[in-house]
Protein backbone atom coordinates (compact mmCIF):
# COMPACT_ATOMS: atom_id res chain seq x y z
CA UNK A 1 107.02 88.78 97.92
CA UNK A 2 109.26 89.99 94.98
CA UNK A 3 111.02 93.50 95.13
CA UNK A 4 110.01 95.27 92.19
CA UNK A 5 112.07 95.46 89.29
CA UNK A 6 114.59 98.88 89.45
CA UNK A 7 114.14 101.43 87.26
CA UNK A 8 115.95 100.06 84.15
CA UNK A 9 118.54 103.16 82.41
CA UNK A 10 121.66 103.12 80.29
CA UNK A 11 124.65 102.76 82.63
CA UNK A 12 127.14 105.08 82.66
CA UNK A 13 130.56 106.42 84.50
CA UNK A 14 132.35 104.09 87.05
CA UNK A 15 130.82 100.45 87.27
CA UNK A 16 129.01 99.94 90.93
CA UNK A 17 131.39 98.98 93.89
CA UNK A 18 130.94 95.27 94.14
CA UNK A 19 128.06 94.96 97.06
CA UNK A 20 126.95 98.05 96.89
CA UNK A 21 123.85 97.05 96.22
CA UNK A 22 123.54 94.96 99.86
CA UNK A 23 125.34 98.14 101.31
CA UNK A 24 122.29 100.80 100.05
CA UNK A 25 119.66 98.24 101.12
CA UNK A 26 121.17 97.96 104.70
CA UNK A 27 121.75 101.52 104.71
CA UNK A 28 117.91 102.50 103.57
CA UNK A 29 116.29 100.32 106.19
CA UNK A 30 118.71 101.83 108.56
CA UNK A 31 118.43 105.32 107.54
CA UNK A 32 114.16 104.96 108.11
CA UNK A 33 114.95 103.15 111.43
CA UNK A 34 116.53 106.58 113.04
CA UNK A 35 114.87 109.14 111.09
CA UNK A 36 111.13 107.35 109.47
CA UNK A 37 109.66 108.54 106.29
CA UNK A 38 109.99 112.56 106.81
CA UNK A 39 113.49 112.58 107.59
CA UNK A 40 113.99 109.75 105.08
CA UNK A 41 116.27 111.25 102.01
CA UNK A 42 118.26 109.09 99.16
CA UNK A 43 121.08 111.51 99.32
CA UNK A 44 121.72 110.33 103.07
CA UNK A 45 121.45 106.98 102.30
CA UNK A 46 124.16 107.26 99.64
CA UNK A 47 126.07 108.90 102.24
CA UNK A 48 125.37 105.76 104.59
CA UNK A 49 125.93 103.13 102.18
CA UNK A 50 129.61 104.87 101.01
CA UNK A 51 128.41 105.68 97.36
CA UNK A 52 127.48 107.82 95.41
CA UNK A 53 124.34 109.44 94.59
CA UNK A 54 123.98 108.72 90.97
CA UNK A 55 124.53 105.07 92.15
CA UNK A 56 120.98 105.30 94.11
CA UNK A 57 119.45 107.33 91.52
CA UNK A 58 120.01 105.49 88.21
CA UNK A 59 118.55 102.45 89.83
CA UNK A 60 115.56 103.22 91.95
CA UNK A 61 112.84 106.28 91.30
CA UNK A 62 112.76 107.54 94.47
CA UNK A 63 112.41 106.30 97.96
CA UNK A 64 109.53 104.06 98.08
CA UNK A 65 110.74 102.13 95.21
CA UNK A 66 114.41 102.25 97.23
CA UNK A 67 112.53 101.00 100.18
CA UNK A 68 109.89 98.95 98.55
CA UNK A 69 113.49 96.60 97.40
CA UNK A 70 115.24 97.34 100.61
CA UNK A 71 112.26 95.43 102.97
CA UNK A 72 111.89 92.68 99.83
CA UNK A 73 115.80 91.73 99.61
CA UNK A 74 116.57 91.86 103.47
CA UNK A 75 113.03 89.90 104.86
CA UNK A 76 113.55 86.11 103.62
CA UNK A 77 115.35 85.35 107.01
CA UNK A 78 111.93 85.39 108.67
CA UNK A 79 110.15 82.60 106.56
CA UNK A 80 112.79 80.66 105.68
CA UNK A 81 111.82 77.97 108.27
CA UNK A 82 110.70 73.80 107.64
CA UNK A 83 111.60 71.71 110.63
CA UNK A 84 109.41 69.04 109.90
CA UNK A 85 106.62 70.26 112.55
CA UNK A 86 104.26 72.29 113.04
CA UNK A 87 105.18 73.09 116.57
CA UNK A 88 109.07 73.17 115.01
CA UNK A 89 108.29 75.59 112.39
CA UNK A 90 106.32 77.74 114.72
CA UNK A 91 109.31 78.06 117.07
CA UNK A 92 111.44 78.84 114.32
CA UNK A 93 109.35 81.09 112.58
CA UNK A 94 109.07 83.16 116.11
CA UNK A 95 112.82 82.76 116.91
CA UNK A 96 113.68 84.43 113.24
CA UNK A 97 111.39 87.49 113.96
CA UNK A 98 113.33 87.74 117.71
CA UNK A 99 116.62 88.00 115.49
CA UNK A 100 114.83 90.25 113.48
CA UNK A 101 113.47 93.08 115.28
CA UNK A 102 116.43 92.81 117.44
CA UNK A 103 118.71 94.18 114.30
CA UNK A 104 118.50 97.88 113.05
CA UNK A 105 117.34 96.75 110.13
CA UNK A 106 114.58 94.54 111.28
CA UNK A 107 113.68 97.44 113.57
CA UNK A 108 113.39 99.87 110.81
CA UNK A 109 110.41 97.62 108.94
CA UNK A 110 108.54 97.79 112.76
CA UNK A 111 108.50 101.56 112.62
CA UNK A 112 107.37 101.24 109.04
CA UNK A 113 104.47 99.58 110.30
CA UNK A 114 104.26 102.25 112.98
CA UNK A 115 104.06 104.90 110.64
CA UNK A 116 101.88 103.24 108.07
CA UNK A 117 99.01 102.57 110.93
CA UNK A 118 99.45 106.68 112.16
CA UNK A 119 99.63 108.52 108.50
CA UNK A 120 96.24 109.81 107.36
CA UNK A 121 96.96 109.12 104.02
CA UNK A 122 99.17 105.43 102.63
CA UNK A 123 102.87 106.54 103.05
CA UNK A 124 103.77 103.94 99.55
CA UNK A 125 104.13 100.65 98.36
CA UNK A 126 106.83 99.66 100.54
CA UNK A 127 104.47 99.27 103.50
CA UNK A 128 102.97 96.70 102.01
CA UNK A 129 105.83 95.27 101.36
CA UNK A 130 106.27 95.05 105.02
CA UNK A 131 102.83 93.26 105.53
CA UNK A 132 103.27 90.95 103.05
CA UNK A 133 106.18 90.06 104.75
CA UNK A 134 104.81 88.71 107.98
CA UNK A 135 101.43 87.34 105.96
CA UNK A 136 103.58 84.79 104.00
CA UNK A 137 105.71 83.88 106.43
CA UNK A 138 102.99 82.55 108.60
CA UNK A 139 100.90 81.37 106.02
CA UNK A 140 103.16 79.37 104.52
CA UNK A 141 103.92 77.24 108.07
CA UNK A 142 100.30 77.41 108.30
CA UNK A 143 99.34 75.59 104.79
CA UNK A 144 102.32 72.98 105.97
CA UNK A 145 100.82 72.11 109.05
CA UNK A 146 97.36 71.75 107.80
CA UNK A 147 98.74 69.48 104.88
CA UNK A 148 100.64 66.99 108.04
CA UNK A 149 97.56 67.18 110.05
CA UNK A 150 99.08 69.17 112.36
CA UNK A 151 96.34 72.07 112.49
CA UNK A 152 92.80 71.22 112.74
CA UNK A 153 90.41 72.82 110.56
CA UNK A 154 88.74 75.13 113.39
CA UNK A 155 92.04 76.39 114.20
CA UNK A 156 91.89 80.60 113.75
CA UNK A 157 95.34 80.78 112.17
CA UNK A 158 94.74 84.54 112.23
CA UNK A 159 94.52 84.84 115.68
CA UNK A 160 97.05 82.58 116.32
CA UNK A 161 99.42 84.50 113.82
CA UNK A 162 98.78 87.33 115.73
CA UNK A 163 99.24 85.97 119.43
CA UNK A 164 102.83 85.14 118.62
CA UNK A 165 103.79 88.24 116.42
CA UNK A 166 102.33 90.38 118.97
CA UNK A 167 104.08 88.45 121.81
CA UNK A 168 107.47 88.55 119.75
CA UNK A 169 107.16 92.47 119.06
CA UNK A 170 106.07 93.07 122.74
CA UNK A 171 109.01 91.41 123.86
CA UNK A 172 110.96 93.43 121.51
CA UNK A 173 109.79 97.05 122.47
CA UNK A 174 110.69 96.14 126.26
CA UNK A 175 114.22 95.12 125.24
CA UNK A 176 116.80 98.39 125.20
CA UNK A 177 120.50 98.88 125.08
CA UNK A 178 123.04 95.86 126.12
CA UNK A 179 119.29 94.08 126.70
CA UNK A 180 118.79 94.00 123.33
CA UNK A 181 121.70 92.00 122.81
CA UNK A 182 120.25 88.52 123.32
CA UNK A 183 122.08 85.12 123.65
CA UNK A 184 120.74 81.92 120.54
CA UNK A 185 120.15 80.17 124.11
CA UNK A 186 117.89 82.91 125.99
CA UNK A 187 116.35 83.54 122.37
CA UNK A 188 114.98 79.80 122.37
CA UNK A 189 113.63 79.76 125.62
CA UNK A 190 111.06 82.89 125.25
CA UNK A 191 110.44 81.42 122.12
CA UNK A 192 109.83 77.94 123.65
CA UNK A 193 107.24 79.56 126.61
CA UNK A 194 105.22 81.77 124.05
CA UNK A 195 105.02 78.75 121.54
CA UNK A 196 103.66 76.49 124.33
CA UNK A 197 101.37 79.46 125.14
CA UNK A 198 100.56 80.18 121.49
CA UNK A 199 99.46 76.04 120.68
CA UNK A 200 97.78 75.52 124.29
CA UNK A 201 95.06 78.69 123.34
CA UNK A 202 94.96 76.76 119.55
CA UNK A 203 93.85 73.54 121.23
């Protein structure tokens, strides 16, 4: 899904740090992941990010648009999969989202989904952003394997979606401190048991 387009105005004063952009991304999703959407402020995350304020204001609105480009610039990691299989892509695909959720910034777009499902009223565009994130990642694996012959037509790709997001978030919550910090080898073998789960349920 494409970020939205900043809020275009004249610039003026010092020219941006070079990466400061990355830096106020990392530091939005990262200020949400400790403090969510009431504690959220765009003066702390120029504090965060080392710049200053007028460097977060001139280009984004206010905070959804901040964090409507913060979850659209740091989420291609998860869908950038094509292994050649279905089964491959799957494992990849699930493997990504381990790496993920496991980072503060991947664990800042979870409690956006948290917070979206528990506020009476829609919280803004950038939790969207965050479900069009996961939608296209598996849909796009899922379109591939149907076009190999790889998924059968009576396959319920939602449901199977789920299963394995659900299984990779579980897994995820459970995880805490120096737990958290998991190995590329022990990452590959949940993956590995909760793909062969995931595929025996599919048929």
């Amino acid at each position: 899904m494409a970020s939205p387009e900043p809020l275009a105005r004249k610039a003026r004063g010092r020219p941006r740090k070079a990466g400061a952009e990355e830096r106020i991304f990392d530091a939005a999703l990262e200020e949400y992941g400790e403090r969510g959407w009431a504690g959220f402020t765009m003066d702390a995350v120029a504090r965060r990010a080392g710049v200053g304020k007028s460097t977060v204001y001139l280009r984004w609105q206010d905070k959804d648009s901040l964090l409507t480009a913060a979850v659209g610039a740091r989420s291609g990691v998860i869908e950038d999969v094509d292994t050649g299989s279905f089964r491959g892509d799957l494992e990849g695909l699930a493997g990504n989202l381990f790496r993920y959720l496991l980072d503060p910034i991947g664990w800042a777009t979870l409690r956006i989904s948290v917070d979206a499902a528990g506020a009476p009223e829609p919280l803004g565009r950038f939790t969207d952003a965050v479900t069009e994130l996961h939608h296209s990642g598996a849909s796009v694996i899922f379109a591939r394997g149907a076009a190999r012959g790889d998924l059968g037509p009576d396959v319920r790709k939602d449901a199977l979606a789920d299963c394995l997001y659900g299984a990779v978030i579980m897994q995820t919550l459970g995880l805490s401190g120096d737990s958290r910090r998991l190995s590329d080898e022990d990452i590959a073998e949940r993956v590995r048991v909760l793909v062969d789960f995931v595929l025996c349920g599919a048929g």
